[in-house]
N, C-alpha and C. Protein backbone atom coordinates (compact mmCIF):
# COMPACT_ATOMS: atom_id res chain seq x y z
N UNK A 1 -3.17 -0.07 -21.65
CA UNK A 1 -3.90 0.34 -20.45
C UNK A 1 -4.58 1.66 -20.75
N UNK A 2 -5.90 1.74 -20.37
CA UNK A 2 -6.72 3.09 -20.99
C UNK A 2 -6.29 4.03 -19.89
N UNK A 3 -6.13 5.30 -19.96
CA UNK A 3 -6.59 6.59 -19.32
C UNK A 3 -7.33 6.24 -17.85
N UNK A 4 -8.55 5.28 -18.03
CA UNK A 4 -9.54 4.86 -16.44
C UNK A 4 -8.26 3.62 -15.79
N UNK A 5 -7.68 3.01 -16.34
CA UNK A 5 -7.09 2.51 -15.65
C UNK A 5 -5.51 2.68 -14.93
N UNK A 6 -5.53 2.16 -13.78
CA UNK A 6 -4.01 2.23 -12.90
C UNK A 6 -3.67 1.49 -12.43
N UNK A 7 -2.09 1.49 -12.64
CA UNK A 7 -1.47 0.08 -12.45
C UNK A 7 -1.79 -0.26 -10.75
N UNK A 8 -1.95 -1.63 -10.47
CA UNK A 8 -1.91 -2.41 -9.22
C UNK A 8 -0.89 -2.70 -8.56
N UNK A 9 -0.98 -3.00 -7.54
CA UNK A 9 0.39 -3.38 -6.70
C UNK A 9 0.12 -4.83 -7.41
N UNK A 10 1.08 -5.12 -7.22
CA UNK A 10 1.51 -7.03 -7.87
C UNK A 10 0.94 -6.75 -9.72
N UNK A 11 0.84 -5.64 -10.08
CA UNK A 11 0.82 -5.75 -11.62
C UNK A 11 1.78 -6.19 -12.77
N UNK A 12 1.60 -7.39 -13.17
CA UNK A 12 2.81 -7.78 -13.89
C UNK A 12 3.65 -6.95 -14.98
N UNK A 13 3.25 -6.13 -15.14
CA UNK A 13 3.92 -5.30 -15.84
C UNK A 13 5.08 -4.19 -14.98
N UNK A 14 5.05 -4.64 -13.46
CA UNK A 14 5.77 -4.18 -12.52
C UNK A 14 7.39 -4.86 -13.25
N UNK A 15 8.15 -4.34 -12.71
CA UNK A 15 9.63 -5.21 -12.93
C UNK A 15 9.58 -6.32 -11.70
N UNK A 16 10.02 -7.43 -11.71
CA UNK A 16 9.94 -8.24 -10.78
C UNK A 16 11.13 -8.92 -10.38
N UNK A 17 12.05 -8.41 -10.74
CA UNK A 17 13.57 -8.86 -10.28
C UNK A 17 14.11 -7.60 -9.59
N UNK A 18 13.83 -6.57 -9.05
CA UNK A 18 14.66 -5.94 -7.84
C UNK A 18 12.95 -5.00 -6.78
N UNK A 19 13.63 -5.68 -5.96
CA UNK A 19 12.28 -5.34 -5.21
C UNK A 19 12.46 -3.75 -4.47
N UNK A 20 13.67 -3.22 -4.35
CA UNK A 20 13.36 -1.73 -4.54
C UNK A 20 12.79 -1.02 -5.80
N UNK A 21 13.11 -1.68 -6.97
CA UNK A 21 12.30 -1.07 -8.27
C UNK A 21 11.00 -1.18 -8.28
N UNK A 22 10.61 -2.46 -7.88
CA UNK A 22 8.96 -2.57 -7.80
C UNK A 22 8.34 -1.66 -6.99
N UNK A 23 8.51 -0.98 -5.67
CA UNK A 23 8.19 -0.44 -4.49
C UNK A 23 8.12 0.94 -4.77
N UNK A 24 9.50 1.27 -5.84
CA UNK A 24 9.42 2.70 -6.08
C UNK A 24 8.25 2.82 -7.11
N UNK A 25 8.35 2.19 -7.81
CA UNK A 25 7.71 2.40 -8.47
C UNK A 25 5.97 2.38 -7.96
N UNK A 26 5.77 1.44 -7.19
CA UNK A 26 4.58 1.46 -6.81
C UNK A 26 4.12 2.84 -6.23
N UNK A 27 5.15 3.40 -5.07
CA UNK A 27 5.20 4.70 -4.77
C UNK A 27 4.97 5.97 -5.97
N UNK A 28 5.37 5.66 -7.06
CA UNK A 28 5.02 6.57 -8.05
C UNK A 28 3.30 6.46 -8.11
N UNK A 29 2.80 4.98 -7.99
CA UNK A 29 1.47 4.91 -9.04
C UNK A 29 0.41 5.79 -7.62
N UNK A 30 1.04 5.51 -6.40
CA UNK A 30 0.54 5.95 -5.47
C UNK A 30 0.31 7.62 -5.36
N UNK A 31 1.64 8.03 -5.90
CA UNK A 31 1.46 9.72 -5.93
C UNK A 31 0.39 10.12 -6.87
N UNK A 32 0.24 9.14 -7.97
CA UNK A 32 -0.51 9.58 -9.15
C UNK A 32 -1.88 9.35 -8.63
N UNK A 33 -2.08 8.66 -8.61
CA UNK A 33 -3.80 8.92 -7.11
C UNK A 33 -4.35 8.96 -6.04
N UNK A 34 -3.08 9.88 -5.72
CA UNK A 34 -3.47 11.00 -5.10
C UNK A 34 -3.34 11.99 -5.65
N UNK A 35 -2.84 12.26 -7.02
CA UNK A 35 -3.30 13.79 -7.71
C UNK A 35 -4.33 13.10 -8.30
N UNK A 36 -5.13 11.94 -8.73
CA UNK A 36 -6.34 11.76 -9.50
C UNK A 36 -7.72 11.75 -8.82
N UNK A 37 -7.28 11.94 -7.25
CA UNK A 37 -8.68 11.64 -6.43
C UNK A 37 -8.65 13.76 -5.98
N UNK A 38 -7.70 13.90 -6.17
CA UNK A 38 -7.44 15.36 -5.92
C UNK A 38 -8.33 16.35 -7.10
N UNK A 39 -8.04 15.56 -8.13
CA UNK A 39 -8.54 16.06 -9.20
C UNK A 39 -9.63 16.32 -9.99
N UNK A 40 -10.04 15.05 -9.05
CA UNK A 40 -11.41 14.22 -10.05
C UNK A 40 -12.68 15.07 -9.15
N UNK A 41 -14.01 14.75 -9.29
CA UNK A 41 -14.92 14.95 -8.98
C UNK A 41 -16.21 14.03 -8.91
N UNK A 42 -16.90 14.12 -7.98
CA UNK A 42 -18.35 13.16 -8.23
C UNK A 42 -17.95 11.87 -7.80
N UNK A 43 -18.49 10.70 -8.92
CA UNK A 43 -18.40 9.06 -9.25
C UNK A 43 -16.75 8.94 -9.38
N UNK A 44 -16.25 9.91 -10.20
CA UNK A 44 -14.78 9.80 -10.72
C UNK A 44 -14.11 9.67 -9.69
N UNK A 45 -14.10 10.95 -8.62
CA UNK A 45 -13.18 10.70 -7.43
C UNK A 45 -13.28 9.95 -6.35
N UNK A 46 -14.55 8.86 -6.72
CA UNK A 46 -14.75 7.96 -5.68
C UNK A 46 -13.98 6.73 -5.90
N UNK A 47 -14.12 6.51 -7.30
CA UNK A 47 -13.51 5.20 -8.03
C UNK A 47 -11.76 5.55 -7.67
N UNK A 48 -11.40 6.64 -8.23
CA UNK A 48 -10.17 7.30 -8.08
C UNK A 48 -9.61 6.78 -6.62
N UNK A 49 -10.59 7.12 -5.82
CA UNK A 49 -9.90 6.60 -4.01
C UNK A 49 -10.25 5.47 -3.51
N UNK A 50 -11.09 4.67 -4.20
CA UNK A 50 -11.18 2.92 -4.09
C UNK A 50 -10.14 2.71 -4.58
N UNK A 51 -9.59 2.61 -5.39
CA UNK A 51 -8.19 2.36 -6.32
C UNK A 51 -7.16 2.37 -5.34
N UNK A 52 -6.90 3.76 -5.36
CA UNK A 52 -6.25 4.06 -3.92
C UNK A 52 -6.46 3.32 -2.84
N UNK A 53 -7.11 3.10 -1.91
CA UNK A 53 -7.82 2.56 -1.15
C UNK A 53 -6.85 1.31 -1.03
N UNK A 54 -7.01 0.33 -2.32
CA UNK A 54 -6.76 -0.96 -2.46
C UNK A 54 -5.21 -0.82 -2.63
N UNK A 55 -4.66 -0.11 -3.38
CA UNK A 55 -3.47 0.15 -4.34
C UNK A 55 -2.30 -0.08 -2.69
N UNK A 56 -3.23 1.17 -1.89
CA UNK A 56 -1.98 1.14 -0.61
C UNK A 56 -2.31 -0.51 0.27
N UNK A 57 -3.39 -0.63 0.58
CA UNK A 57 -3.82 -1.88 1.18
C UNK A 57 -2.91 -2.93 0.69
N UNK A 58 -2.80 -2.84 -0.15
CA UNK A 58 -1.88 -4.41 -0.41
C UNK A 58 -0.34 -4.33 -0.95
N UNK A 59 -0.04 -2.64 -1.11
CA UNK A 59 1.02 -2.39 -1.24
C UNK A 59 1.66 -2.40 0.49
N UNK A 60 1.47 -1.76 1.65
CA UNK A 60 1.86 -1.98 2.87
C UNK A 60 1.53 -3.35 3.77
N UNK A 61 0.64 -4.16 3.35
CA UNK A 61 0.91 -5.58 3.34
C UNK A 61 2.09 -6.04 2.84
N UNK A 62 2.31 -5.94 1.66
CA UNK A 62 3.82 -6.48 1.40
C UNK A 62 4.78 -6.20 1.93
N UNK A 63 4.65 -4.97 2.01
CA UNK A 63 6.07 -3.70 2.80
C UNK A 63 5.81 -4.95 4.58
N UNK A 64 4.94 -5.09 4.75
CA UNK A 64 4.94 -5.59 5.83
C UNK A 64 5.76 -6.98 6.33
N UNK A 65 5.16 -7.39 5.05
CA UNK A 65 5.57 -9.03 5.34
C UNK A 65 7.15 -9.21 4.51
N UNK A 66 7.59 -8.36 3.41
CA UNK A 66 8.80 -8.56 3.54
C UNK A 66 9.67 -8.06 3.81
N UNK A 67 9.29 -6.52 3.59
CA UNK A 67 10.75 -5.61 3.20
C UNK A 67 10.61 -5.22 5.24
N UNK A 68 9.65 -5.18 5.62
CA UNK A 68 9.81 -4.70 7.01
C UNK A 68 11.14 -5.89 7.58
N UNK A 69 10.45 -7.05 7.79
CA UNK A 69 11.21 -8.24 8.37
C UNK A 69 12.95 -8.14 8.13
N UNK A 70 13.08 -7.76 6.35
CA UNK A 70 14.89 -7.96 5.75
C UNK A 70 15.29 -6.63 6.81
N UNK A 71 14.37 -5.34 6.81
CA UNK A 71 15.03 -4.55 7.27
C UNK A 71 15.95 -4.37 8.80
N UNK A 72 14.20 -5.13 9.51
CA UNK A 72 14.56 -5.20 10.74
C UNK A 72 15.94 -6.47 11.12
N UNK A 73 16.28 -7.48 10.51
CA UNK A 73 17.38 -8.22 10.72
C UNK A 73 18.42 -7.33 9.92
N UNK A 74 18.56 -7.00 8.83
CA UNK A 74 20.14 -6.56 8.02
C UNK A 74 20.14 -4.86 8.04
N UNK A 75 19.47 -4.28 8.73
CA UNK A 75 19.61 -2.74 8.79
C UNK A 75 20.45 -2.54 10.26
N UNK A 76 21.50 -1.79 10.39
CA UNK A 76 22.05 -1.27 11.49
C UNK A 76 20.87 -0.68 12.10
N UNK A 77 20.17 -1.11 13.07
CA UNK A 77 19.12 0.31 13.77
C UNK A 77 17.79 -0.51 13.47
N UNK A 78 17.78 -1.29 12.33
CA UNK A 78 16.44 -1.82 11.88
C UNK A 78 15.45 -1.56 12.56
N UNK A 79 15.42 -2.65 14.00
CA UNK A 79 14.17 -2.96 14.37
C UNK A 79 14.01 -1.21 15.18
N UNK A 80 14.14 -0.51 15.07
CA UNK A 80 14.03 1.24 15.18
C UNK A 80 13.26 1.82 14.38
N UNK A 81 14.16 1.54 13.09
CA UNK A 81 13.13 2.00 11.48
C UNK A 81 12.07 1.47 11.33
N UNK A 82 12.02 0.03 11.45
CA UNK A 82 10.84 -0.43 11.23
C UNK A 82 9.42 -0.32 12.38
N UNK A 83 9.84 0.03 13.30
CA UNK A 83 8.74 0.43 14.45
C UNK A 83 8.10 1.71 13.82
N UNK A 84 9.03 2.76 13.61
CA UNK A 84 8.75 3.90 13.28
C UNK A 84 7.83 3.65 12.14
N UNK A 85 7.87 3.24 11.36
CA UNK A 85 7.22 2.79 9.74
C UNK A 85 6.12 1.84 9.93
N UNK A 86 5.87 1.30 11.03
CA UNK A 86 4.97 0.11 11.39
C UNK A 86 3.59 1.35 12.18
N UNK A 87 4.50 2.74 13.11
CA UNK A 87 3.32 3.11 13.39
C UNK A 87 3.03 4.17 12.80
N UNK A 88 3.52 5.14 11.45
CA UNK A 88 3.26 5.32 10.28
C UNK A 88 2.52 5.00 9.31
N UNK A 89 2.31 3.40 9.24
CA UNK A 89 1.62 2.55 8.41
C UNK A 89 -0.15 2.48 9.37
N UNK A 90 0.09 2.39 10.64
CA UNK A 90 -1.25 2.31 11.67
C UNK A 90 -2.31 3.31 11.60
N UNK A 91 -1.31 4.79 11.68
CA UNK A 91 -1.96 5.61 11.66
C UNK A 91 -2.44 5.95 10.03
N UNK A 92 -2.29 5.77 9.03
CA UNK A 92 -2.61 6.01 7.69
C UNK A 92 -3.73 4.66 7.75
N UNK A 93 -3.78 3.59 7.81
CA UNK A 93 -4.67 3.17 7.87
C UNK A 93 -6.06 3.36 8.63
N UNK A 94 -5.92 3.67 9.81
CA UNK A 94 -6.72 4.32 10.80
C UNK A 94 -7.40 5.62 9.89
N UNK A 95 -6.73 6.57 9.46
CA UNK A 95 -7.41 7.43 8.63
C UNK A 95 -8.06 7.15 7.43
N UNK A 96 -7.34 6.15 6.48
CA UNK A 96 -8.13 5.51 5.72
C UNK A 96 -9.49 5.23 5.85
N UNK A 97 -9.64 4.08 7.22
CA UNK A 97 -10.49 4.01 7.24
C UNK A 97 -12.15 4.84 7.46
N UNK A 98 -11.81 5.80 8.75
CA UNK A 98 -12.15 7.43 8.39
C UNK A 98 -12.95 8.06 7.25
N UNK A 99 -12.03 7.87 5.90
CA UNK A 99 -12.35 8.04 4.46
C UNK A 99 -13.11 7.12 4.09
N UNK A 100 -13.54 6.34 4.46
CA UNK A 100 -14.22 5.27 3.78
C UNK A 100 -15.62 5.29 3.92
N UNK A 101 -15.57 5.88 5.59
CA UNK A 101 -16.54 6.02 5.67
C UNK A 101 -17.31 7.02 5.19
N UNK A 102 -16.83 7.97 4.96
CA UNK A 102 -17.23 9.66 3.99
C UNK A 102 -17.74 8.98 2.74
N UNK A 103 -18.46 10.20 2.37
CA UNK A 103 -19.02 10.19 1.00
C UNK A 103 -17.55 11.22 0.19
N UNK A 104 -16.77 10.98 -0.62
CA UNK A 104 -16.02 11.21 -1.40
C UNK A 104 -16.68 13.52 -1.55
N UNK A 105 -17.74 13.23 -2.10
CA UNK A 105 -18.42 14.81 -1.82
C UNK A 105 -18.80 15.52 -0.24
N UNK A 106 -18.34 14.73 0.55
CA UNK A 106 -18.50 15.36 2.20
C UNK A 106 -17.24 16.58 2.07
N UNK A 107 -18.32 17.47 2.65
CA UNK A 107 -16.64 18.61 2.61
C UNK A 107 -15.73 18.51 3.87
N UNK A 108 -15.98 17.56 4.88
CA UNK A 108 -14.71 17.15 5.80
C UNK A 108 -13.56 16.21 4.88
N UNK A 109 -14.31 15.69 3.54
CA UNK A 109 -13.45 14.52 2.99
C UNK A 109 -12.25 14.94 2.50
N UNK A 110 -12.15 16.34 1.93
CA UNK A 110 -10.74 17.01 1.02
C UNK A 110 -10.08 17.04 2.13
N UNK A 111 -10.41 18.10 3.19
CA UNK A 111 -9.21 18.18 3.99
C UNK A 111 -8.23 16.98 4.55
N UNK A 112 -9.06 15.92 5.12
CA UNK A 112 -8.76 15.04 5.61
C UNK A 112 -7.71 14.16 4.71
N UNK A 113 -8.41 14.31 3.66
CA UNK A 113 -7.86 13.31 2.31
C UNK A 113 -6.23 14.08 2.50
N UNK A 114 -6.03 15.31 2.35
CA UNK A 114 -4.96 15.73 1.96
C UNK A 114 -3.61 15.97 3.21
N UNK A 115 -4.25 15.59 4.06
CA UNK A 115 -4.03 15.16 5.56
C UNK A 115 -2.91 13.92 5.40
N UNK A 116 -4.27 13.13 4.74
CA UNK A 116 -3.30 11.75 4.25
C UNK A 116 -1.79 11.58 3.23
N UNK A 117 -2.76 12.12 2.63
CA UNK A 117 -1.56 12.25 1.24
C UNK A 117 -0.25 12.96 1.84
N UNK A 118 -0.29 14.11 2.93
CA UNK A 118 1.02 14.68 3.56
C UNK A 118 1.61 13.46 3.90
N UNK A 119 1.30 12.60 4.85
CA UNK A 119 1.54 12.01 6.18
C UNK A 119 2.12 10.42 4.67
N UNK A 120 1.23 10.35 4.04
CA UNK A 120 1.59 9.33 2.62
C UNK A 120 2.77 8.91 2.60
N UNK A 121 3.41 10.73 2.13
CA UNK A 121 4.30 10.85 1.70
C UNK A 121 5.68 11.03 2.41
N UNK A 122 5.02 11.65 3.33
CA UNK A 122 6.32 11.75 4.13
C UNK A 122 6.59 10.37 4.73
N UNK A 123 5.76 8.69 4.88
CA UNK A 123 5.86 8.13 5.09
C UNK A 123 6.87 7.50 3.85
N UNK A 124 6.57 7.39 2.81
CA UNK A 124 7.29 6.83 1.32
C UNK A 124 8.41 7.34 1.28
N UNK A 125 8.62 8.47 1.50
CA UNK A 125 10.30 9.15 1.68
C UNK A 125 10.81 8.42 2.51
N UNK A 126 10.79 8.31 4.07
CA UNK A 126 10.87 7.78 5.00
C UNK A 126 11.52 6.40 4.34
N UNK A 127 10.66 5.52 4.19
CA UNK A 127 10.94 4.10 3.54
C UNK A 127 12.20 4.06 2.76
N UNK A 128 12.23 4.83 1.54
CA UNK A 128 12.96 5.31 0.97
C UNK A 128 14.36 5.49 0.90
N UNK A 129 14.58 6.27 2.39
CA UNK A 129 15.74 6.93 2.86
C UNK A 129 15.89 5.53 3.67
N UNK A 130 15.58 4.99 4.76
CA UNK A 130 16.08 4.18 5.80
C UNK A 130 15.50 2.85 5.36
N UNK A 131 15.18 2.47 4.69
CA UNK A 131 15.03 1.44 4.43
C UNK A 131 15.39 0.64 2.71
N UNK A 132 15.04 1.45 1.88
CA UNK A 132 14.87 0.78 0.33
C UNK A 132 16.87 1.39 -0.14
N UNK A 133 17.34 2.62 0.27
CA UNK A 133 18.29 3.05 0.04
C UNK A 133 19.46 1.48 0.97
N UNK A 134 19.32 1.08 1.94
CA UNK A 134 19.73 0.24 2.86
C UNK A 134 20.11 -0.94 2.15
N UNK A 135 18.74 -1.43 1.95
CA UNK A 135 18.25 -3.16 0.99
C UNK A 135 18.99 -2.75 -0.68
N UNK A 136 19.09 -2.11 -0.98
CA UNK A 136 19.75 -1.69 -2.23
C UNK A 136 21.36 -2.10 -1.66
N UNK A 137 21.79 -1.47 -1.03
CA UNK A 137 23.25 -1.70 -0.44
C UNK A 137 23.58 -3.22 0.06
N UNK A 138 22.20 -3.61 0.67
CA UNK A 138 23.59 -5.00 1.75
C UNK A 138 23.03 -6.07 0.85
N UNK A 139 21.51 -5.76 0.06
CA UNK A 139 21.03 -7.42 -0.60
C UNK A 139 21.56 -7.62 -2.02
N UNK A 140 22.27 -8.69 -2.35
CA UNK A 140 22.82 -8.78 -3.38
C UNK A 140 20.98 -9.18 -4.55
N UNK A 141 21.78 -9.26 -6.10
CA UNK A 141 20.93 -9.40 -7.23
C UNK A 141 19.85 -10.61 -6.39
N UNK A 142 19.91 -11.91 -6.33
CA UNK A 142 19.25 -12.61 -6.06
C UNK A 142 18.45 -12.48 -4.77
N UNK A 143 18.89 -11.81 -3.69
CA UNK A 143 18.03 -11.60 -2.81
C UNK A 143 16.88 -10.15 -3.43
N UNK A 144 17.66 -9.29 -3.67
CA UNK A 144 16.46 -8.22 -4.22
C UNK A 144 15.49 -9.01 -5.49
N UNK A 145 15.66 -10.13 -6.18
CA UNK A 145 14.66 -11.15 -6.96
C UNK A 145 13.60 -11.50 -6.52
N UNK A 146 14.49 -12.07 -5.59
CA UNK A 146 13.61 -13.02 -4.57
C UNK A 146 12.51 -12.14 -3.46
N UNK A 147 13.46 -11.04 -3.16
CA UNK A 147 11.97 -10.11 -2.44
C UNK A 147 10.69 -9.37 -3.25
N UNK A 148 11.52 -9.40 -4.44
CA UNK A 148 10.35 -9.05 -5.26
C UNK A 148 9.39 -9.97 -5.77
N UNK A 149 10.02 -11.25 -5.86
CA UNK A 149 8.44 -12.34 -5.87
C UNK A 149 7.39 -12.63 -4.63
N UNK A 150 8.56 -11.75 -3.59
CA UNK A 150 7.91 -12.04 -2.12
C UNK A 150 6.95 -11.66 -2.07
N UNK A 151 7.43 -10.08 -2.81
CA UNK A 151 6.13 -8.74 -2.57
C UNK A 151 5.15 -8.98 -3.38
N UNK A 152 5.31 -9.57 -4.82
CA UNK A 152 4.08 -10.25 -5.33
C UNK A 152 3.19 -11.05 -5.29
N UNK A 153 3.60 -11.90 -4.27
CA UNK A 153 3.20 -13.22 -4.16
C UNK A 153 2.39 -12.54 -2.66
N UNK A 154 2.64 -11.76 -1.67
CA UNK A 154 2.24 -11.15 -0.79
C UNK A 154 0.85 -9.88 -0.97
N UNK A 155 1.37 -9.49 -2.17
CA UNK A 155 0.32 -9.14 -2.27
C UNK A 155 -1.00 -9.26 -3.17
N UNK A 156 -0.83 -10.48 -4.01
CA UNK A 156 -1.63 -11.60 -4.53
C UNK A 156 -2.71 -11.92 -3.50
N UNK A 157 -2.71 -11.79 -2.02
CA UNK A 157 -3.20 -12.43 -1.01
C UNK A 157 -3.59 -11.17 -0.17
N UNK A 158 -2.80 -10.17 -0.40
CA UNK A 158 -3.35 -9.25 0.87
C UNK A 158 -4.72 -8.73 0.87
N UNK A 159 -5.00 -8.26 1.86
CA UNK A 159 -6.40 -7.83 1.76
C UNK A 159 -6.61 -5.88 0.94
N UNK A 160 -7.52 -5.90 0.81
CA UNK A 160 -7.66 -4.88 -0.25
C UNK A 160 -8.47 -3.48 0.06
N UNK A 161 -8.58 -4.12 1.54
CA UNK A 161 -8.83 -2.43 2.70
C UNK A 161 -7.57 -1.97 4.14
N UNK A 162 -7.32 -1.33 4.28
CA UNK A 162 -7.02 -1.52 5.69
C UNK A 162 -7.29 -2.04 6.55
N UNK A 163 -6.48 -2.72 7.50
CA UNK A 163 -6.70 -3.08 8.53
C UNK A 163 -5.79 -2.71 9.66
N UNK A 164 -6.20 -1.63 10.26
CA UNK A 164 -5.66 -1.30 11.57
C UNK A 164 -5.39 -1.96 12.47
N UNK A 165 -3.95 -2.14 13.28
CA UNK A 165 -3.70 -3.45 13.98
C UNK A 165 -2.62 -5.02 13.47
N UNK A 166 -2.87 -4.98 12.43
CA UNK A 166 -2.25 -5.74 11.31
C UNK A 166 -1.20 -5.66 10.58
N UNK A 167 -0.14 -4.73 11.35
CA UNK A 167 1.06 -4.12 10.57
C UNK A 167 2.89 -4.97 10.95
N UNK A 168 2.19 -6.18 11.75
CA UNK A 168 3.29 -7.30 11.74
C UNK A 168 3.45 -7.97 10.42
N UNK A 169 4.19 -8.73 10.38
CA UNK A 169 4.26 -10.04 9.32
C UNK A 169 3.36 -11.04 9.79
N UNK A 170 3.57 -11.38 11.41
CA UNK A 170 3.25 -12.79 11.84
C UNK A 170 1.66 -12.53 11.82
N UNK A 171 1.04 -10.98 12.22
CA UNK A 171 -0.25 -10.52 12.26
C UNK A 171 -0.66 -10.83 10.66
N UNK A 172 0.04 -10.45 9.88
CA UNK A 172 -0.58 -10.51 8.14
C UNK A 172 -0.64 -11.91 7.74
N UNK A 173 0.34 -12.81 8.35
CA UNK A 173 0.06 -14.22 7.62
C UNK A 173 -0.83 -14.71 8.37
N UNK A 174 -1.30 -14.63 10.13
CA UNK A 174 -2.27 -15.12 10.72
C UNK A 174 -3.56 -14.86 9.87
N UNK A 175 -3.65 -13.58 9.74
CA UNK A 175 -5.14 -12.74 9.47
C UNK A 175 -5.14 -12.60 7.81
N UNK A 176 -3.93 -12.43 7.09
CA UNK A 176 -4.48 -11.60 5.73
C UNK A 176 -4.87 -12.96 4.89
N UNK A 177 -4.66 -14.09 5.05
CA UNK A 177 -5.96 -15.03 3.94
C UNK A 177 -7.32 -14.72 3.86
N UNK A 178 -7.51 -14.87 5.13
CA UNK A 178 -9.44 -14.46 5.68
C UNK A 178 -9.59 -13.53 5.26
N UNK A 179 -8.69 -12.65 5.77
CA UNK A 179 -9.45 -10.88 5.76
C UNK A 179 -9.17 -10.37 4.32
N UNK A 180 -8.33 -11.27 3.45
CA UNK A 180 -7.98 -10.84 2.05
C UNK A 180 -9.21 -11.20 1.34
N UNK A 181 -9.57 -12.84 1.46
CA UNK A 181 -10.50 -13.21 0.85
C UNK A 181 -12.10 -12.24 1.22
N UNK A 182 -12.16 -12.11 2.50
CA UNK A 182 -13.37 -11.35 3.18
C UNK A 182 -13.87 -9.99 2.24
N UNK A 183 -12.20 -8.92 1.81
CA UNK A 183 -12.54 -8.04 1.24
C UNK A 183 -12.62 -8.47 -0.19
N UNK A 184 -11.94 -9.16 -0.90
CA UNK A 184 -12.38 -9.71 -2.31
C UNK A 184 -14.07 -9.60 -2.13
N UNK A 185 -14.58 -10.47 -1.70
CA UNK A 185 -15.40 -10.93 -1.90
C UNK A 185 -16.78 -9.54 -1.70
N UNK A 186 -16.25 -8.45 -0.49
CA UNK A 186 -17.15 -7.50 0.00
C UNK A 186 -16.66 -6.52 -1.83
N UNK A 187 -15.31 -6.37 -2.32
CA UNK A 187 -15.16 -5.55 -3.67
C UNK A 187 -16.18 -6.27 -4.66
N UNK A 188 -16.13 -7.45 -4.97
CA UNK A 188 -16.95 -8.83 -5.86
C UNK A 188 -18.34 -8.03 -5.86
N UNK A 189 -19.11 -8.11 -5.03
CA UNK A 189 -20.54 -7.78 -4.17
C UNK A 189 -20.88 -6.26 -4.91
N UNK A 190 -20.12 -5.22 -4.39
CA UNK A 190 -19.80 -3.78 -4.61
C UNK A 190 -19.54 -3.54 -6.37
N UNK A 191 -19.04 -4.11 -6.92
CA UNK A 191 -18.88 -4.06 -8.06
C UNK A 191 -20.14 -4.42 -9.22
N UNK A 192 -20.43 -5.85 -8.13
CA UNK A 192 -22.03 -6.39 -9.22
C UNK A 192 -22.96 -5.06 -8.74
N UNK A 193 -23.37 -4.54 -7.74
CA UNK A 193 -24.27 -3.92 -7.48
C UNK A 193 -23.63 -2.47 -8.24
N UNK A 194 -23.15 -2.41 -9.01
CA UNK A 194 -22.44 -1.28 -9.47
C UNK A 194 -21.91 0.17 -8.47
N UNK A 195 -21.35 -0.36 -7.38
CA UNK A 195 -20.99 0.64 -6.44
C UNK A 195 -19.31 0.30 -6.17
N UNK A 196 -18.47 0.61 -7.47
CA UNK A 196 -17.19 -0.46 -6.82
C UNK A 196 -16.27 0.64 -5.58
């Protein structure tokens, strides 16, 4: 993998037999660009936060459709944690989108950006602590397997922008085929015209 490139959510080179390993780890690739869009400048830090962009998009799709659901049934408190983390996930998308609309060189874009990246993170801890620390404890080897093909296979399909509103399971399997394929196809477009 060169230097321009960063790993994907559902990247097979992820571990795919414990689905807290995959997640943390995804959370790592996530911190890392956000120090690369922090860093970068111009064309660089635009590509840098499309990446991003997509990286969380289909990483909190998954969080959505599986690890939210195990939590909310086998967590003492669950469906608590997972509300909290559902409108955590709303509002970061909502700002996302925000960013998207900016030109990467707008000088409202840093602040805002780093706005995110707080709120990111303190969301990923969050997860972390009440939820991934939890699923580590009550799901035996084969269930943490099995959620990790969930999260791959989930996010094989998710869509690859935000979508505000969309932070159920039953909302992501209604909507995220269309709206997955919709943004494929708007990245497809963006990419030939050399604007990815």
């Amino acid at each position: 993998m060169s230097d321009l490139e960063t790993p994907q959510a559902g990247d097979d080179n992820a571990p795919d037999t414990d689905v807290v390993a995959l997640l943390m780890r995804q959370h790592g690739d996530i911190r890392n660009l956000f120090d690369e869009v922090e860093a970068a400048t111009g064309d660089e830090r635009r590509d840098a936060f499309h990446r991003l962009v997509r990286l969380l998009a289909v990483h909190e799709t998954a969080e959505e459709e599986v690890v939210h659901p195990f939590a909310r049934r086998a967590l003492p408190g669950g469906a608590e944690v997972v509300e909290d983390r559902l409108a955590e996930e709303k509002a970061a998308k909502e700002t996302l989108l925000t960013l998207e609309d900016l030109d990467t060189g707008d000088p409202t874009f840093m602040p805002r950006f780093m706005k995110l990246r707080t709120d990111v993170q303190e969301h990923a801890r969050a997860e972390e602590r009440y939820e991934f620390t939890h699923i580590r404890r009550s799901a035996d080897v084969t269930t943490l397997a099995a959620m990790a093909k969930a999260v791959k296979a989930a996010e094989a399909m998710a869509p690859t922008r935000p979508h505000p509103g969309t932070e159920s399971g039953a909302a992501n399997v209604a909507l995220g085929p269309v709206v997955a394929l919709m943004d494929r196809t708007k990245d497809a477009v963006r990419k030939a015209m050399g604007n990815p």
